[in-house]
N, C-alpha and C. Protein backbone atom coordinates (compact mmCIF):
# COMPACT_ATOMS: atom_id res chain seq x y z
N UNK A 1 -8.58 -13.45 -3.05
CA UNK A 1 -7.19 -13.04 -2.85
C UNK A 1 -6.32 -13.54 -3.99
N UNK A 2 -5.24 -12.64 -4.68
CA UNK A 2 -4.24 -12.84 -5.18
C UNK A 2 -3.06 -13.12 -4.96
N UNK A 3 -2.14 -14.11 -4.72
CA UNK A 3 -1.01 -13.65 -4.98
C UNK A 3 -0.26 -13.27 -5.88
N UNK A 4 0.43 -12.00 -5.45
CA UNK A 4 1.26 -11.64 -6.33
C UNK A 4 3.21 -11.43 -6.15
N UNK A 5 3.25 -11.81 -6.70
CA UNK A 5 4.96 -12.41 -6.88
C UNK A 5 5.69 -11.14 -7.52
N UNK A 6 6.87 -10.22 -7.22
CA UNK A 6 6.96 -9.03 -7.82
C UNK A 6 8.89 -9.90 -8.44
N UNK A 7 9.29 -9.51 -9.14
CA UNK A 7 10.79 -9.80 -9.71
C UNK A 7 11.12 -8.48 -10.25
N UNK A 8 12.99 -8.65 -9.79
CA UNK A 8 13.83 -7.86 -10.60
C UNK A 8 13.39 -5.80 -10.18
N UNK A 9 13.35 -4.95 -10.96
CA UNK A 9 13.30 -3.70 -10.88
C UNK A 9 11.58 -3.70 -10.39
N UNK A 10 10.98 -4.68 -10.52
CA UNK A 10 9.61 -4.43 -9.62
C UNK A 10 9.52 -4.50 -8.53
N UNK A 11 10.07 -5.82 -7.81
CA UNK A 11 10.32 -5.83 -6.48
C UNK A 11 10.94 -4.62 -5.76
N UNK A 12 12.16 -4.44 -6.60
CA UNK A 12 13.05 -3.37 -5.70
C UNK A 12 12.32 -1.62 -5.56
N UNK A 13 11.24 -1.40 -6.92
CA UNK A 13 10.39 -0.62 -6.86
C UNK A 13 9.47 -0.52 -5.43
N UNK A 14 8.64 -1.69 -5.68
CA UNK A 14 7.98 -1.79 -4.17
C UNK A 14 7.75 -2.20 -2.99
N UNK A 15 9.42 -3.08 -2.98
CA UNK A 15 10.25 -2.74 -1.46
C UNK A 15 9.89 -4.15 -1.44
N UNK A 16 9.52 -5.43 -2.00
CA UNK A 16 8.96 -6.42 -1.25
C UNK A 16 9.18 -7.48 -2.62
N UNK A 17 9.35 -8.49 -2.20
CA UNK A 17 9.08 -9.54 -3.52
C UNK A 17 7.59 -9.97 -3.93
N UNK A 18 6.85 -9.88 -2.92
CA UNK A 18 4.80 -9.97 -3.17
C UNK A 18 4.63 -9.58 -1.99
N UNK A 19 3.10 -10.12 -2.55
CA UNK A 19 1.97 -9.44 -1.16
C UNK A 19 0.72 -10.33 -1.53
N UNK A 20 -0.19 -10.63 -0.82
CA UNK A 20 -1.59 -11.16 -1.12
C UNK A 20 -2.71 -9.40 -1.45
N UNK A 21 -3.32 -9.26 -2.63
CA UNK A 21 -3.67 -8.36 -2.95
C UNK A 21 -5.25 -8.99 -2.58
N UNK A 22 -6.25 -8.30 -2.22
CA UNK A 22 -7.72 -8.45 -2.01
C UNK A 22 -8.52 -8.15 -3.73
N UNK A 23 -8.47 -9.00 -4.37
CA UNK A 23 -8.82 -8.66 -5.70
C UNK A 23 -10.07 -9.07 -6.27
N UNK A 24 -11.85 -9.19 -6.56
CA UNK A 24 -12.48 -9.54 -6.99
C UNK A 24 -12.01 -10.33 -7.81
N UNK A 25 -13.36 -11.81 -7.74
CA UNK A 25 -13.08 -12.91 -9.36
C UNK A 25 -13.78 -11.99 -10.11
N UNK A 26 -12.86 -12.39 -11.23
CA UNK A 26 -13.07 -11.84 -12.95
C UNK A 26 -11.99 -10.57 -12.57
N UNK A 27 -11.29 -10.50 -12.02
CA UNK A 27 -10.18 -9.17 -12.30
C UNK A 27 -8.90 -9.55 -13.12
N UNK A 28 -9.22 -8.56 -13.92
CA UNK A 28 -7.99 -8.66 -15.28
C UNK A 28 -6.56 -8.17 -13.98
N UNK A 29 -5.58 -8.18 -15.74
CA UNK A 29 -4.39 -7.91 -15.50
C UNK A 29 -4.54 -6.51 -15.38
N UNK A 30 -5.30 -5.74 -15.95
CA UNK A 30 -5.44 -4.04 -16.04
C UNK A 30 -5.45 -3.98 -14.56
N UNK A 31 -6.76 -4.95 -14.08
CA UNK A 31 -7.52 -4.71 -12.80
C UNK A 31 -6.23 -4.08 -11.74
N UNK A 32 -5.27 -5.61 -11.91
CA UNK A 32 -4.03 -5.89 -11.30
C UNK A 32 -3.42 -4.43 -11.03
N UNK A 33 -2.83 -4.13 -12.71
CA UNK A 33 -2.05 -2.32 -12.83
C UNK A 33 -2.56 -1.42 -11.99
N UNK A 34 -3.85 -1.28 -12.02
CA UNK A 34 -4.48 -0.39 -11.46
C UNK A 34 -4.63 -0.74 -9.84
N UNK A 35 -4.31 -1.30 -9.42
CA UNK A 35 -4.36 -1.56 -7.92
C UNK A 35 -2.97 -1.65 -7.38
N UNK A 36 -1.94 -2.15 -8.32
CA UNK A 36 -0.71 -1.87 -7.65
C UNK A 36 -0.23 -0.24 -7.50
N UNK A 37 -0.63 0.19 -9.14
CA UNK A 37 -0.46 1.83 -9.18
C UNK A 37 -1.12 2.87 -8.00
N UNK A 38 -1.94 1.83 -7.61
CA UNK A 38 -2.61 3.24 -6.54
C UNK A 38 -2.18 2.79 -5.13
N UNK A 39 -1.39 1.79 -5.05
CA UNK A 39 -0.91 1.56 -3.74
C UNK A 39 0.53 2.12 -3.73
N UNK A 40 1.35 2.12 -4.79
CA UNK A 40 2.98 2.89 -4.95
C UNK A 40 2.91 3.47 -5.67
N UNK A 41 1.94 4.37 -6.20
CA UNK A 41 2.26 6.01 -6.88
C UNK A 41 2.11 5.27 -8.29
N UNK A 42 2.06 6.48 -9.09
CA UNK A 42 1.77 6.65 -10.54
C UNK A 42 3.23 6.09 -11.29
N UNK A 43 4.23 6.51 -10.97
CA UNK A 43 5.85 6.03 -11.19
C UNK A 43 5.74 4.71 -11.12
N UNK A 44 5.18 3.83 -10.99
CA UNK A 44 5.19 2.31 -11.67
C UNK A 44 4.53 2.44 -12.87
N UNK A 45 3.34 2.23 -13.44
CA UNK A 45 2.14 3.10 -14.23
C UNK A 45 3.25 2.47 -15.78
N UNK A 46 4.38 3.50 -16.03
CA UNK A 46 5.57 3.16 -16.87
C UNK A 46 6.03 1.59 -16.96
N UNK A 47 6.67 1.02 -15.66
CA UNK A 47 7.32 -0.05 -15.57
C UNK A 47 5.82 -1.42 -15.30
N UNK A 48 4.90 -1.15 -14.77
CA UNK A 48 3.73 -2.19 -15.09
C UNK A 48 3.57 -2.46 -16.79
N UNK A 49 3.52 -1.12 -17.53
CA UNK A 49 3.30 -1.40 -19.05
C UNK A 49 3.87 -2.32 -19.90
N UNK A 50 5.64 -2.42 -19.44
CA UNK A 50 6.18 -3.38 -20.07
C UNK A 50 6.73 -4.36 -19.59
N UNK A 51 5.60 -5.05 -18.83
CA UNK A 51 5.55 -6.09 -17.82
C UNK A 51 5.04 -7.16 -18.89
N UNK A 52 5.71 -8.41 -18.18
CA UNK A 52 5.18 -9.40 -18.61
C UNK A 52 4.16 -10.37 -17.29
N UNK A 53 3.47 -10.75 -17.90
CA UNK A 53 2.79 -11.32 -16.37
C UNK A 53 2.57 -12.78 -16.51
N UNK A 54 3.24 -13.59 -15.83
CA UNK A 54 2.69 -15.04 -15.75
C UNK A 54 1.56 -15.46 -15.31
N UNK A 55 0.33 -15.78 -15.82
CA UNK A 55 -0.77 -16.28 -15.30
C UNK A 55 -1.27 -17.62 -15.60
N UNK A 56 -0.82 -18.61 -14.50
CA UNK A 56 -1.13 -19.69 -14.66
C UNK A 56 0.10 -20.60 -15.61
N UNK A 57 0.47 -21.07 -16.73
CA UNK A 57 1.58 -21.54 -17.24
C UNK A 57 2.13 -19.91 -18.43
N UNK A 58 0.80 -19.78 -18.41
CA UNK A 58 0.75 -18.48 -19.87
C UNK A 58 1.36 -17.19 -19.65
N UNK A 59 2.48 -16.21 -20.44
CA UNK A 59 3.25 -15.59 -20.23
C UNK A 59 2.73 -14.49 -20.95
N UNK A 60 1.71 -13.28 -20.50
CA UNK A 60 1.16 -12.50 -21.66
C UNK A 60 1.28 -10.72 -20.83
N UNK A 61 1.03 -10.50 -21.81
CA UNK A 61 1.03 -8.73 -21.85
C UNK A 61 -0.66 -8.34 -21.82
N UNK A 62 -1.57 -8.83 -22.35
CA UNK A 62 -2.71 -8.72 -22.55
C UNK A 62 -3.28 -8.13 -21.57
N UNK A 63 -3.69 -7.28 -21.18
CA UNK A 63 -4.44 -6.41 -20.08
C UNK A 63 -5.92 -7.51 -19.48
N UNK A 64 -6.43 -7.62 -20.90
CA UNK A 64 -7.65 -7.97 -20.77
C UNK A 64 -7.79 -9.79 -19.63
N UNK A 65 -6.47 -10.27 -20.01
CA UNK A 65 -6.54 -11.86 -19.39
C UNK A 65 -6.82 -11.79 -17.79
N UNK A 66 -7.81 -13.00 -17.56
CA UNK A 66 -8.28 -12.53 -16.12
C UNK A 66 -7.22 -12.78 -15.19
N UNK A 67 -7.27 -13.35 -13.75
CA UNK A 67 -6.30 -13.22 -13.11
C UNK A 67 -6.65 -14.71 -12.05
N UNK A 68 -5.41 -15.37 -11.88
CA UNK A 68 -5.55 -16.19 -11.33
C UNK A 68 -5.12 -16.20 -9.77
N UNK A 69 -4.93 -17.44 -8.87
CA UNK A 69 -4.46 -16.96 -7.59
C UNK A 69 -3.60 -16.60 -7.52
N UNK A 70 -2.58 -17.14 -8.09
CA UNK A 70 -1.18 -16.48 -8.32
C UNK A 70 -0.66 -15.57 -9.22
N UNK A 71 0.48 -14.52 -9.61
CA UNK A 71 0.61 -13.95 -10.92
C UNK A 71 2.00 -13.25 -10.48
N UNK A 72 3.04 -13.74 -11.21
CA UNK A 72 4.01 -13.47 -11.55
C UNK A 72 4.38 -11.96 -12.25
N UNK A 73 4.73 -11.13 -11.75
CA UNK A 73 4.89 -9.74 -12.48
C UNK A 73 6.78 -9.26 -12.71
N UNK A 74 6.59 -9.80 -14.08
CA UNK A 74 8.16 -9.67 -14.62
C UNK A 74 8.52 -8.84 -15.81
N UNK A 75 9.44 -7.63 -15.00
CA UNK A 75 10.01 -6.89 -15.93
C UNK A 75 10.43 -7.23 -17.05
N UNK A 76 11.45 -6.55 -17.97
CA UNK A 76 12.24 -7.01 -18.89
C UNK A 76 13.17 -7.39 -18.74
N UNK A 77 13.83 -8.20 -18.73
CA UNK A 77 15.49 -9.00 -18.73
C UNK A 77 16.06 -8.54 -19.07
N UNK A 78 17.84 -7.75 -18.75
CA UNK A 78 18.49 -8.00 -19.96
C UNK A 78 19.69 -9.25 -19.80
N UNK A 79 20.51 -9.49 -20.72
CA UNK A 79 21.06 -10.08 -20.57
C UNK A 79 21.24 -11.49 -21.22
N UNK A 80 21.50 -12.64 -20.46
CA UNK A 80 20.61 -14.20 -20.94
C UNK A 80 21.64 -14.84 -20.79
């Protein structure tokens, strides 16, 4: 199991701030995209791409990075 933590225009996308996702060990961040996308439609697909994802202290875009219990999924900011 994952948790996953949703912020900002993601949350409000899929109605919830997280959820515990059922995710195999060794599942990437792709893994991640691809399992949120098929639970709320293709119309995230866009806003997952220019996600940033916290995994663990590390703040990356990298598809390929595996996935830990937790994972932070954060839009773009504006502002500051």
């Amino acid at each position: 199991m994952v948790e996953v933590r949703y912020f900002a225009a993601i949350a409000d996308a899929v109605g919830k701030p997280g959820e515990l996702l059922d995710l195999p060990t060794g599942s990437t961040i792709a893994d991640l995209r691809a399992t949120i996308t098929a639970a709320y439609g293709p119309k995230l697909a866009p806003m997952l791409a220019v996600c940033a994802y916290l995994i663990g202290d590390e703040l990356t875009r990298d598809t390929t990075t595996p996935l830990t219990p937790r994972v932070d999924v954060l839009p773009p900011f504006a502002g500051g």
